[in-house]
N, C-alpha and C. Protein backbone atom coordinates (compact mmCIF):
# COMPACT_ATOMS: atom_id res chain seq x y z
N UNK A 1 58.38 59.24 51.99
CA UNK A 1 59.65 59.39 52.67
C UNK A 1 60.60 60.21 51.78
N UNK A 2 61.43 61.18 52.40
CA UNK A 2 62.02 61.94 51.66
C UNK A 2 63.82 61.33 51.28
N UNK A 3 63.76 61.09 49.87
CA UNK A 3 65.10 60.58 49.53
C UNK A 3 66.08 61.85 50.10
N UNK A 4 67.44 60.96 50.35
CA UNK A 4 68.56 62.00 50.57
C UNK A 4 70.22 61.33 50.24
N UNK A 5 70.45 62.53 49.15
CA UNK A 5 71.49 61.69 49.00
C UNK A 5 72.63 61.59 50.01
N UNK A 6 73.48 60.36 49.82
CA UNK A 6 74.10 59.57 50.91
C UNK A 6 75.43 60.90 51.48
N UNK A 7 76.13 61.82 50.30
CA UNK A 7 76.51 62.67 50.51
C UNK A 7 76.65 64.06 50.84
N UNK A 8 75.00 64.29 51.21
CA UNK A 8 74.37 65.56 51.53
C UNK A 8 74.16 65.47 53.63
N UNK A 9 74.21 66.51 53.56
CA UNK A 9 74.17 66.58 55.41
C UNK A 9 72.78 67.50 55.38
N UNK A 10 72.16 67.94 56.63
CA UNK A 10 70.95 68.46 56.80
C UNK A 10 69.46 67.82 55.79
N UNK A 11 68.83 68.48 55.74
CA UNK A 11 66.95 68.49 55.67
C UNK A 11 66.78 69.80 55.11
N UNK A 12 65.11 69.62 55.18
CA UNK A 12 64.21 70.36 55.07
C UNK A 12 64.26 70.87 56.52
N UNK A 13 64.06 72.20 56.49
CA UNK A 13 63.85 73.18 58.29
C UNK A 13 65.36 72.46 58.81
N UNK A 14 66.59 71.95 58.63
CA UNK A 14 67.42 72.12 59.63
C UNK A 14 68.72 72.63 59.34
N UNK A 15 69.72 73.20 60.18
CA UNK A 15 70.29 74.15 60.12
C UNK A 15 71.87 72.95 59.99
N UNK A 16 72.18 74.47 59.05
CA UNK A 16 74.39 73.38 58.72
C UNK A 16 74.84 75.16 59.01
N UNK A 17 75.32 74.62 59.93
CA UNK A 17 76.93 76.17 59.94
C UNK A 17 78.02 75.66 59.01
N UNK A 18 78.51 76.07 58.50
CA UNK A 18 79.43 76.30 57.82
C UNK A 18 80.41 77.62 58.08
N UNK A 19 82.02 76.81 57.54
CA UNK A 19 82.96 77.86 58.06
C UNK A 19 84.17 77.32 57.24
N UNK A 20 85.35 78.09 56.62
CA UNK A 20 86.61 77.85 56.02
C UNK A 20 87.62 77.70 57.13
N UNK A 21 88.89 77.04 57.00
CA UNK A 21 90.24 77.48 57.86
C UNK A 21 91.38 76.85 56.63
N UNK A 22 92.23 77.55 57.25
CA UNK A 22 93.64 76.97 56.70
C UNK A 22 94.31 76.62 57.53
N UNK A 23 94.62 74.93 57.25
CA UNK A 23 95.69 73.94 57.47
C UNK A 23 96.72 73.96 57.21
N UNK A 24 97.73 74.55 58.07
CA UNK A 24 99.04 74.88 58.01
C UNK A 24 100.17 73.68 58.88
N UNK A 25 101.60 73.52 58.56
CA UNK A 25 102.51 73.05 58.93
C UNK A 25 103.90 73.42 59.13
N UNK A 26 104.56 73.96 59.87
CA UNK A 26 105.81 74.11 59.83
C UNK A 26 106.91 72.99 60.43
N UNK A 27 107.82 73.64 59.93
CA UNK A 27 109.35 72.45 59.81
C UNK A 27 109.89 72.35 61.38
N UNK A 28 109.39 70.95 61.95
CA UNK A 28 110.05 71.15 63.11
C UNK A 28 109.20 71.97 64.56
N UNK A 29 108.28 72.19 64.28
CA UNK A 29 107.36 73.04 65.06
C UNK A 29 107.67 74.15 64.83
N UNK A 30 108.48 74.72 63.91
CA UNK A 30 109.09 75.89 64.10
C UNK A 30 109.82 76.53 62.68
N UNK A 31 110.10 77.77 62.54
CA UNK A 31 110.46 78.52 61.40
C UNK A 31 109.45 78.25 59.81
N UNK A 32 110.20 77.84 58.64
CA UNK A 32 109.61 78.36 57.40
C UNK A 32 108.26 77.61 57.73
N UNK A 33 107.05 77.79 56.80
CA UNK A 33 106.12 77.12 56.55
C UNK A 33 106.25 76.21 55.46
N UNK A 34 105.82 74.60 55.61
CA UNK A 34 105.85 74.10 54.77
C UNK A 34 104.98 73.68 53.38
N UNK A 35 103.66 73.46 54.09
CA UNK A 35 102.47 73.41 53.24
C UNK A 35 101.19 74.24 53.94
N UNK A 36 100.10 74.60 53.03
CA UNK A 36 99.39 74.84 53.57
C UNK A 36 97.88 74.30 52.72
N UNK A 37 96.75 74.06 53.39
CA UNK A 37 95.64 73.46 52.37
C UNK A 37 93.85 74.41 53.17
N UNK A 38 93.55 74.85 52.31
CA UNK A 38 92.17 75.47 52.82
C UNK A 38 91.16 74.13 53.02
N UNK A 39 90.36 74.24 53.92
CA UNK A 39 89.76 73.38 53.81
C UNK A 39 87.89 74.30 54.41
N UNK A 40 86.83 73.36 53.36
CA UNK A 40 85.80 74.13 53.62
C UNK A 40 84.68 72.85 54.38
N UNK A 41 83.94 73.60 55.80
CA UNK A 41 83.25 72.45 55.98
C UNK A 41 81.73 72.69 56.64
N UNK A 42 81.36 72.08 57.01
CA UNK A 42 79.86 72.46 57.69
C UNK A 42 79.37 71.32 58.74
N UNK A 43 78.71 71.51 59.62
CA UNK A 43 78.05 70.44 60.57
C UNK A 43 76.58 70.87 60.85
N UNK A 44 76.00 69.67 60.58
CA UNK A 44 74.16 69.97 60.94
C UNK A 44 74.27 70.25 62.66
N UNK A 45 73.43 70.75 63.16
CA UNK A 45 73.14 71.26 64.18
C UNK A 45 71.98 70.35 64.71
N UNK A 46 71.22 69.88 64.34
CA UNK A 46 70.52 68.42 64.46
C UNK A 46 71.07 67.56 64.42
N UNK A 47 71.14 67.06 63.78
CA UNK A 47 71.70 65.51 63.66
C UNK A 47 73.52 65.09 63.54
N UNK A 48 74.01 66.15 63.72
CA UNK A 48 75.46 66.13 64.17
C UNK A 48 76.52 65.93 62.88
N UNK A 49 75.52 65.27 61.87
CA UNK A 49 76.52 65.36 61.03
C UNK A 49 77.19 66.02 60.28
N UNK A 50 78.36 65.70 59.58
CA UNK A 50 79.17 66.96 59.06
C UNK A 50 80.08 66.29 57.72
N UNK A 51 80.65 67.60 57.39
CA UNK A 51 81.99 67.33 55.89
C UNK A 51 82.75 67.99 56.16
N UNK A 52 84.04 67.70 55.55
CA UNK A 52 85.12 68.78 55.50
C UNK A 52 86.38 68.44 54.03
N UNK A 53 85.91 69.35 53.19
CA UNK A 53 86.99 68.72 52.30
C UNK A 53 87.45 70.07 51.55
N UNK A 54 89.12 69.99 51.32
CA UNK A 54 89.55 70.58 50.77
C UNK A 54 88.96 71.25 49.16
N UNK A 55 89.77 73.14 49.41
CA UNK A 55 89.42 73.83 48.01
C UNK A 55 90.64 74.06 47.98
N UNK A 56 90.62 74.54 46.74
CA UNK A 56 91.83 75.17 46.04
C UNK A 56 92.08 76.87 46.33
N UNK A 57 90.69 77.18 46.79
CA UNK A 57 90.86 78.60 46.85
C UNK A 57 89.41 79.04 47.59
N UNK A 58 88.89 80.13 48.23
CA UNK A 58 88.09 80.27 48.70
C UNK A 58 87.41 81.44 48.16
N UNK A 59 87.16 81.58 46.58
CA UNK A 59 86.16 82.04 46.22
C UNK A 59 84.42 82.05 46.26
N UNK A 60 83.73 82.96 46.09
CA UNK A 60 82.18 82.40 46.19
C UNK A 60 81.75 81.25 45.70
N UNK A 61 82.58 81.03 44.44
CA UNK A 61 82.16 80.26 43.35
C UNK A 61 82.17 78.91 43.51
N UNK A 62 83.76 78.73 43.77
CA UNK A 62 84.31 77.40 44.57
C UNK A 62 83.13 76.93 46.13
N UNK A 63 83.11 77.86 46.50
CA UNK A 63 82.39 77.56 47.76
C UNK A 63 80.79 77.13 47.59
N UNK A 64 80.19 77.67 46.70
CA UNK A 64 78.96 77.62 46.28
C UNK A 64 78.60 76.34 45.82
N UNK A 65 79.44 76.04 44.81
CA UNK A 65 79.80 74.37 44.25
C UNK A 65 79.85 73.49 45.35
N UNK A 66 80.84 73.66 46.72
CA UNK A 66 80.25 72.60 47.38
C UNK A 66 79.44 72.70 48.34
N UNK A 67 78.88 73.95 48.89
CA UNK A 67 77.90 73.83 49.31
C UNK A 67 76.41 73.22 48.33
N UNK A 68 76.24 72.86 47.13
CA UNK A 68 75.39 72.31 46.42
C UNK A 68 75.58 71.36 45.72
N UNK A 69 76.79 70.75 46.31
CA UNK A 69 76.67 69.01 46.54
C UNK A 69 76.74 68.64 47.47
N UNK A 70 77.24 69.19 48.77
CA UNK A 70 77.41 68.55 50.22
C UNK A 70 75.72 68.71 51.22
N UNK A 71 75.12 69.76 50.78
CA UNK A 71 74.21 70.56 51.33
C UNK A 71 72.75 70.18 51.11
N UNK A 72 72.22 69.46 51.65
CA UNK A 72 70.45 69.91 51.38
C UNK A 72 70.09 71.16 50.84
N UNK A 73 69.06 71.20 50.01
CA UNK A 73 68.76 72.13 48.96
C UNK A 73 68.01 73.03 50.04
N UNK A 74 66.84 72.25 50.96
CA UNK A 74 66.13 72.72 51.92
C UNK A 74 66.63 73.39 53.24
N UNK A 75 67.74 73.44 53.12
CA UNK A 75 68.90 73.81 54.71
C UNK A 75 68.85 74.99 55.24
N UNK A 76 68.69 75.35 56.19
CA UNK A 76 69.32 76.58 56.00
C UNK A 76 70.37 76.79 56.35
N UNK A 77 71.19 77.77 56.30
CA UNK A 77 72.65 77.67 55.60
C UNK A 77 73.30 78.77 56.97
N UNK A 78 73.82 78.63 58.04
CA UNK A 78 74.51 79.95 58.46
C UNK A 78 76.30 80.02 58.47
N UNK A 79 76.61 81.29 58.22
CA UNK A 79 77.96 81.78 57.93
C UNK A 79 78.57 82.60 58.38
N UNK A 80 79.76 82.93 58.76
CA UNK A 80 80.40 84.09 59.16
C UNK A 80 80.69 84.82 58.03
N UNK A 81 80.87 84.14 56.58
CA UNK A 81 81.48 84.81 55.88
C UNK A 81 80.64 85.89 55.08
């Protein structure tokens, strides 16, 4: 039986899309912006499950890091980016 850790999504042969957005807020519905937070995430396409947790920035590097803790090693991986 194949171990998996409790914080990894997908398998061997199954597919995680993955995609970035930014979480934005303004004052009031309306005028300045107040905060904003990137957030990076993915959902298996099998088995439905998914992550979504904030980066600091959306470099390769940053992104790479959590795709190889959130991610099955065996996944395959699709992207827009």
């Amino acid at each position: 039986m194949e171990k998996k850790n409790e914080n990894m999504i997908g398998r061997k042969r199954f597919t995680v899309e993955v995609d970035e957005t930014l979480l934005a807020r303004r004052k009031n519905h309306s005028g300045k912006m107040l905060g904003q937070q990137w957030c990076f995430g993915g959902i298996c396409r099998e088995t439905k499950e998914c992550f979504v947790e904030p980066v600091a920035d959306r470099t390769s590097e940053t992104l790479m890091k959590v795709l190889k803790r959130r991610v099955h090693p065996e996944t395959f991986i699709i992207s827009d980016m």
